[in-house]
N, C-alpha and C. Protein backbone atom coordinates (compact mmCIF):
# COMPACT_ATOMS: atom_id res chain seq x y z
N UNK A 1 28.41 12.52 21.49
CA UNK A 1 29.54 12.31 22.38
C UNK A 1 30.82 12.66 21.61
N UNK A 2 31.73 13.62 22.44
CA UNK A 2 32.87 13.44 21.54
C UNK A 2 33.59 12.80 21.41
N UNK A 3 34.66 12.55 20.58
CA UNK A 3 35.98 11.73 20.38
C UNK A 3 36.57 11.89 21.77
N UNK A 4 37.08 12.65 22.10
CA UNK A 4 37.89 13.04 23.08
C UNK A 4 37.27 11.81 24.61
N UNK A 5 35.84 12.21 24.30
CA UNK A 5 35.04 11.15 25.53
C UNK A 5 35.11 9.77 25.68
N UNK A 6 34.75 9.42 23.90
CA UNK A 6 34.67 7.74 23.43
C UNK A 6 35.66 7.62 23.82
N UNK A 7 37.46 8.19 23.48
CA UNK A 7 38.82 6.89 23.76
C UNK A 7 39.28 7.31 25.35
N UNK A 8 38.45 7.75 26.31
CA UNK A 8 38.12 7.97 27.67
C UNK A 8 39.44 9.02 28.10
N UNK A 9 39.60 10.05 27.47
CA UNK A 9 40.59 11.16 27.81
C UNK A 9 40.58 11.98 28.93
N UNK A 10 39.22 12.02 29.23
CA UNK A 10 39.15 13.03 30.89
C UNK A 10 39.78 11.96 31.90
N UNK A 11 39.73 10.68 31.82
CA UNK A 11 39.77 9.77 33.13
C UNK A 11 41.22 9.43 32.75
N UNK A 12 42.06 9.37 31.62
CA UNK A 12 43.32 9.03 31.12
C UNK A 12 44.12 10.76 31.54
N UNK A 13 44.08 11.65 31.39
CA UNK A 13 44.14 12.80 31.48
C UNK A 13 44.03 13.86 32.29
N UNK A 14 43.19 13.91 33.30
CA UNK A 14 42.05 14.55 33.96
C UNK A 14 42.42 16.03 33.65
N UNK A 15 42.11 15.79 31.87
CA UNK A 15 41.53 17.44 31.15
C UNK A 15 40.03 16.85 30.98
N UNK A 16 39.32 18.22 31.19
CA UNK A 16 38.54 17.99 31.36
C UNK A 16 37.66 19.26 29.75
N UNK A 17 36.96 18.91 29.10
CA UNK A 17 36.32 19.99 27.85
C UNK A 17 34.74 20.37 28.02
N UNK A 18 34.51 22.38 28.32
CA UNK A 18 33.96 22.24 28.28
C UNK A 18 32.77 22.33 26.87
N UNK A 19 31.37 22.54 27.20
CA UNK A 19 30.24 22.80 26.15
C UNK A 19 30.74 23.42 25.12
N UNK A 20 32.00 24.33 24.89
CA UNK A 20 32.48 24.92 23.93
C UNK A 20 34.24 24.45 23.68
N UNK A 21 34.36 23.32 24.04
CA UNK A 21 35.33 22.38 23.69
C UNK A 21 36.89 23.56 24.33
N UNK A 22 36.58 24.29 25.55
CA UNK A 22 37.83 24.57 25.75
C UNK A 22 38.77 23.51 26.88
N UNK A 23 39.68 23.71 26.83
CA UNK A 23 40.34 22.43 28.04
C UNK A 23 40.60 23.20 29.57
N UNK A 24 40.07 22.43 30.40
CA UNK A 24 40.55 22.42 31.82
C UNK A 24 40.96 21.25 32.32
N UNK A 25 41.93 21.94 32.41
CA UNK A 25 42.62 23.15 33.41
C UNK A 25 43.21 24.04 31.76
N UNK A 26 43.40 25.45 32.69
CA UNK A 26 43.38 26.31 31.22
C UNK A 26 45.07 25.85 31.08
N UNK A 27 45.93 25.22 31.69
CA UNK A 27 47.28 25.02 31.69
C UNK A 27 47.35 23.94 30.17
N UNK A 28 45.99 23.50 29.94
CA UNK A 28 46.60 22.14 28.91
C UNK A 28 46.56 22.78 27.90
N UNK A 29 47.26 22.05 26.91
CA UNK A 29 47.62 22.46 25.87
C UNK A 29 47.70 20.96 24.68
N UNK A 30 46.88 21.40 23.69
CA UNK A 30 46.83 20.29 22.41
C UNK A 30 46.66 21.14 21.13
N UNK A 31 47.22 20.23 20.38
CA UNK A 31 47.08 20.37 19.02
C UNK A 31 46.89 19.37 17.48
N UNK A 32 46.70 19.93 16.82
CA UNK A 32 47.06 18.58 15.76
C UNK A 32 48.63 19.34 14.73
N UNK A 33 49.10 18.85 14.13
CA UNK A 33 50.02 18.79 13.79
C UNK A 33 50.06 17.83 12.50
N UNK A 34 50.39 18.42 11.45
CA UNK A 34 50.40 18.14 10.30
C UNK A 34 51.59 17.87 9.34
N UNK A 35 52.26 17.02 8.93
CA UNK A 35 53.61 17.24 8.04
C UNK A 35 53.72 16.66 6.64
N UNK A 36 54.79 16.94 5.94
CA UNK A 36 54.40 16.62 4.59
C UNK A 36 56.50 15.81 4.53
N UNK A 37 56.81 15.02 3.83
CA UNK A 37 58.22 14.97 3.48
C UNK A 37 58.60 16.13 2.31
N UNK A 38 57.99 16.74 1.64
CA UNK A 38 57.95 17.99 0.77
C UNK A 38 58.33 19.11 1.06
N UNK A 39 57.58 19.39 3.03
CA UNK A 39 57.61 20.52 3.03
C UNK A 39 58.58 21.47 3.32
N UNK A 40 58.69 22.52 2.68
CA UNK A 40 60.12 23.73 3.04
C UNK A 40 59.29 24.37 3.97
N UNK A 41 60.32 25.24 4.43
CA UNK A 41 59.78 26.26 5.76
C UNK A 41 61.16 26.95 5.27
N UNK A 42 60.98 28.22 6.46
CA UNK A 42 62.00 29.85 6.14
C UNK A 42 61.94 30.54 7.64
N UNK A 43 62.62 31.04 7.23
CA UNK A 43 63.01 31.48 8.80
C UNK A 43 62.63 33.25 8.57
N UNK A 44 62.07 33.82 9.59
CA UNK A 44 61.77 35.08 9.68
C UNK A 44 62.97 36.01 10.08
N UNK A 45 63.07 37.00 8.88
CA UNK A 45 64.21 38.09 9.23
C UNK A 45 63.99 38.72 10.01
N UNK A 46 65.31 39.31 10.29
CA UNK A 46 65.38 40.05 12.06
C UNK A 46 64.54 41.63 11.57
N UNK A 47 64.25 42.04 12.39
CA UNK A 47 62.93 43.08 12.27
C UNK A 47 63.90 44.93 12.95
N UNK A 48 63.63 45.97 12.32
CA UNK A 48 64.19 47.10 12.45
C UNK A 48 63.38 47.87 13.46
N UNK A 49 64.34 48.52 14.28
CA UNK A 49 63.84 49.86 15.09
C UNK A 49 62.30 49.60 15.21
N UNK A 50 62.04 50.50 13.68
CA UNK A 50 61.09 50.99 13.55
C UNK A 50 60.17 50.26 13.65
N UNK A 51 59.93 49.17 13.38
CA UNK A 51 58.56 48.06 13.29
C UNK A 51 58.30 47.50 14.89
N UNK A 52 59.63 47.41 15.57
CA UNK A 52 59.67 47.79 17.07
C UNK A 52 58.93 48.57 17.74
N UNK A 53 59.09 49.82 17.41
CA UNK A 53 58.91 51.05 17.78
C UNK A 53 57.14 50.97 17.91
N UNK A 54 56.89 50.82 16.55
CA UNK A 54 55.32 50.57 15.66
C UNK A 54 54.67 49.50 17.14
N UNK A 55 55.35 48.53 16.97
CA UNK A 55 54.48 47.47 17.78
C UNK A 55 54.82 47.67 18.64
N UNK A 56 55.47 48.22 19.66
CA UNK A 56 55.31 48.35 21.16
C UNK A 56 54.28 49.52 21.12
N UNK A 57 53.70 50.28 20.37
CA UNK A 57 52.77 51.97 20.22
C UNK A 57 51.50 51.29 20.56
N UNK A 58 51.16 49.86 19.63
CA UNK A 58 50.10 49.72 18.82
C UNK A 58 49.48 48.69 20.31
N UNK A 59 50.51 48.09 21.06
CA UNK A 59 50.41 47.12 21.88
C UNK A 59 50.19 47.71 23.39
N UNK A 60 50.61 49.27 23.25
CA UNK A 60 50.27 50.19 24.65
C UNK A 60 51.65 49.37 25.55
N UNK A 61 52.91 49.44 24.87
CA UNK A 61 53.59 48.62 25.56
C UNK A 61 55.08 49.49 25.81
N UNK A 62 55.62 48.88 26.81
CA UNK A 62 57.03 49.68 27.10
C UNK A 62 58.16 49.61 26.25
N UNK A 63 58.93 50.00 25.08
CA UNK A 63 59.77 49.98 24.23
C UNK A 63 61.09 48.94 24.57
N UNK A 64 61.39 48.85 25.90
CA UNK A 64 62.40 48.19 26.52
C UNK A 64 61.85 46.65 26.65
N UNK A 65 60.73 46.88 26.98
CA UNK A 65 60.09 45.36 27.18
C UNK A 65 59.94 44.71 25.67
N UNK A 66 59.74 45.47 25.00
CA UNK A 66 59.42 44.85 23.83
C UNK A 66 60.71 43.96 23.01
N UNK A 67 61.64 45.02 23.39
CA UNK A 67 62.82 44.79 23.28
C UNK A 67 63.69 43.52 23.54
N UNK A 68 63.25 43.43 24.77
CA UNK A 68 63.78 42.16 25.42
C UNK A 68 62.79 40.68 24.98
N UNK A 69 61.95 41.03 24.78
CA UNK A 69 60.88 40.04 24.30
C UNK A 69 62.04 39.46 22.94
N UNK A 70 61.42 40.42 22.27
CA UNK A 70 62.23 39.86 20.83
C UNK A 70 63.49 40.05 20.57
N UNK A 71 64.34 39.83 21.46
CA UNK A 71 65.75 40.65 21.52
C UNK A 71 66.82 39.08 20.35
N UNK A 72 65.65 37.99 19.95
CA UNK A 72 66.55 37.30 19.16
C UNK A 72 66.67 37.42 17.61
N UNK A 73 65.53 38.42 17.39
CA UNK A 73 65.21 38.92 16.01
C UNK A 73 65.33 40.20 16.01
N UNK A 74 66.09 40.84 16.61
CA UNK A 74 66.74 42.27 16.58
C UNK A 74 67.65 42.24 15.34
N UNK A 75 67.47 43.54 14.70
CA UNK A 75 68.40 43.79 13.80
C UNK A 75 68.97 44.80 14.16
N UNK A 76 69.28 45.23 15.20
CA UNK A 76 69.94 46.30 15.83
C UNK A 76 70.67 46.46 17.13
């Protein structure tokens, strides 16, 4: 039986997991989450043209869309 079953989460919840532990409704969303008082983190630099360019090719995707996707890590 899983954890999830024993502290009665489908009837608290009504997510429901199946034989391969995915959640329904496919809308839910869990995680575990881990922290340290230690830990540093960094922030990702803004990304050029070209690596743009690269991943909208590689993704079969429209250059403009891509664009707007990541338009907060533009370096251009």
């Amino acid at each position: 039986m899983a954890l999830f079953e024993l502290l009665g989460g489908e009837e608290t919840t009504a997510v429901h997991l199946t034989e391969s532990f995915a959640m329904l409704p496919a809308s839910s969303v869990s995680g575990l989450y881990f922290s340290h008082p230690d830990s540093l983190y960094f922030g990702v630099g803004k990304i050029e043209k070209d690596q743009v360019e690269d991943y909208a090719k590689r993704k079969g995707m429209e250059l403009r869309t891509v664009e707007r996707w990541l338009a907060p890590i533009l370096n251009y």
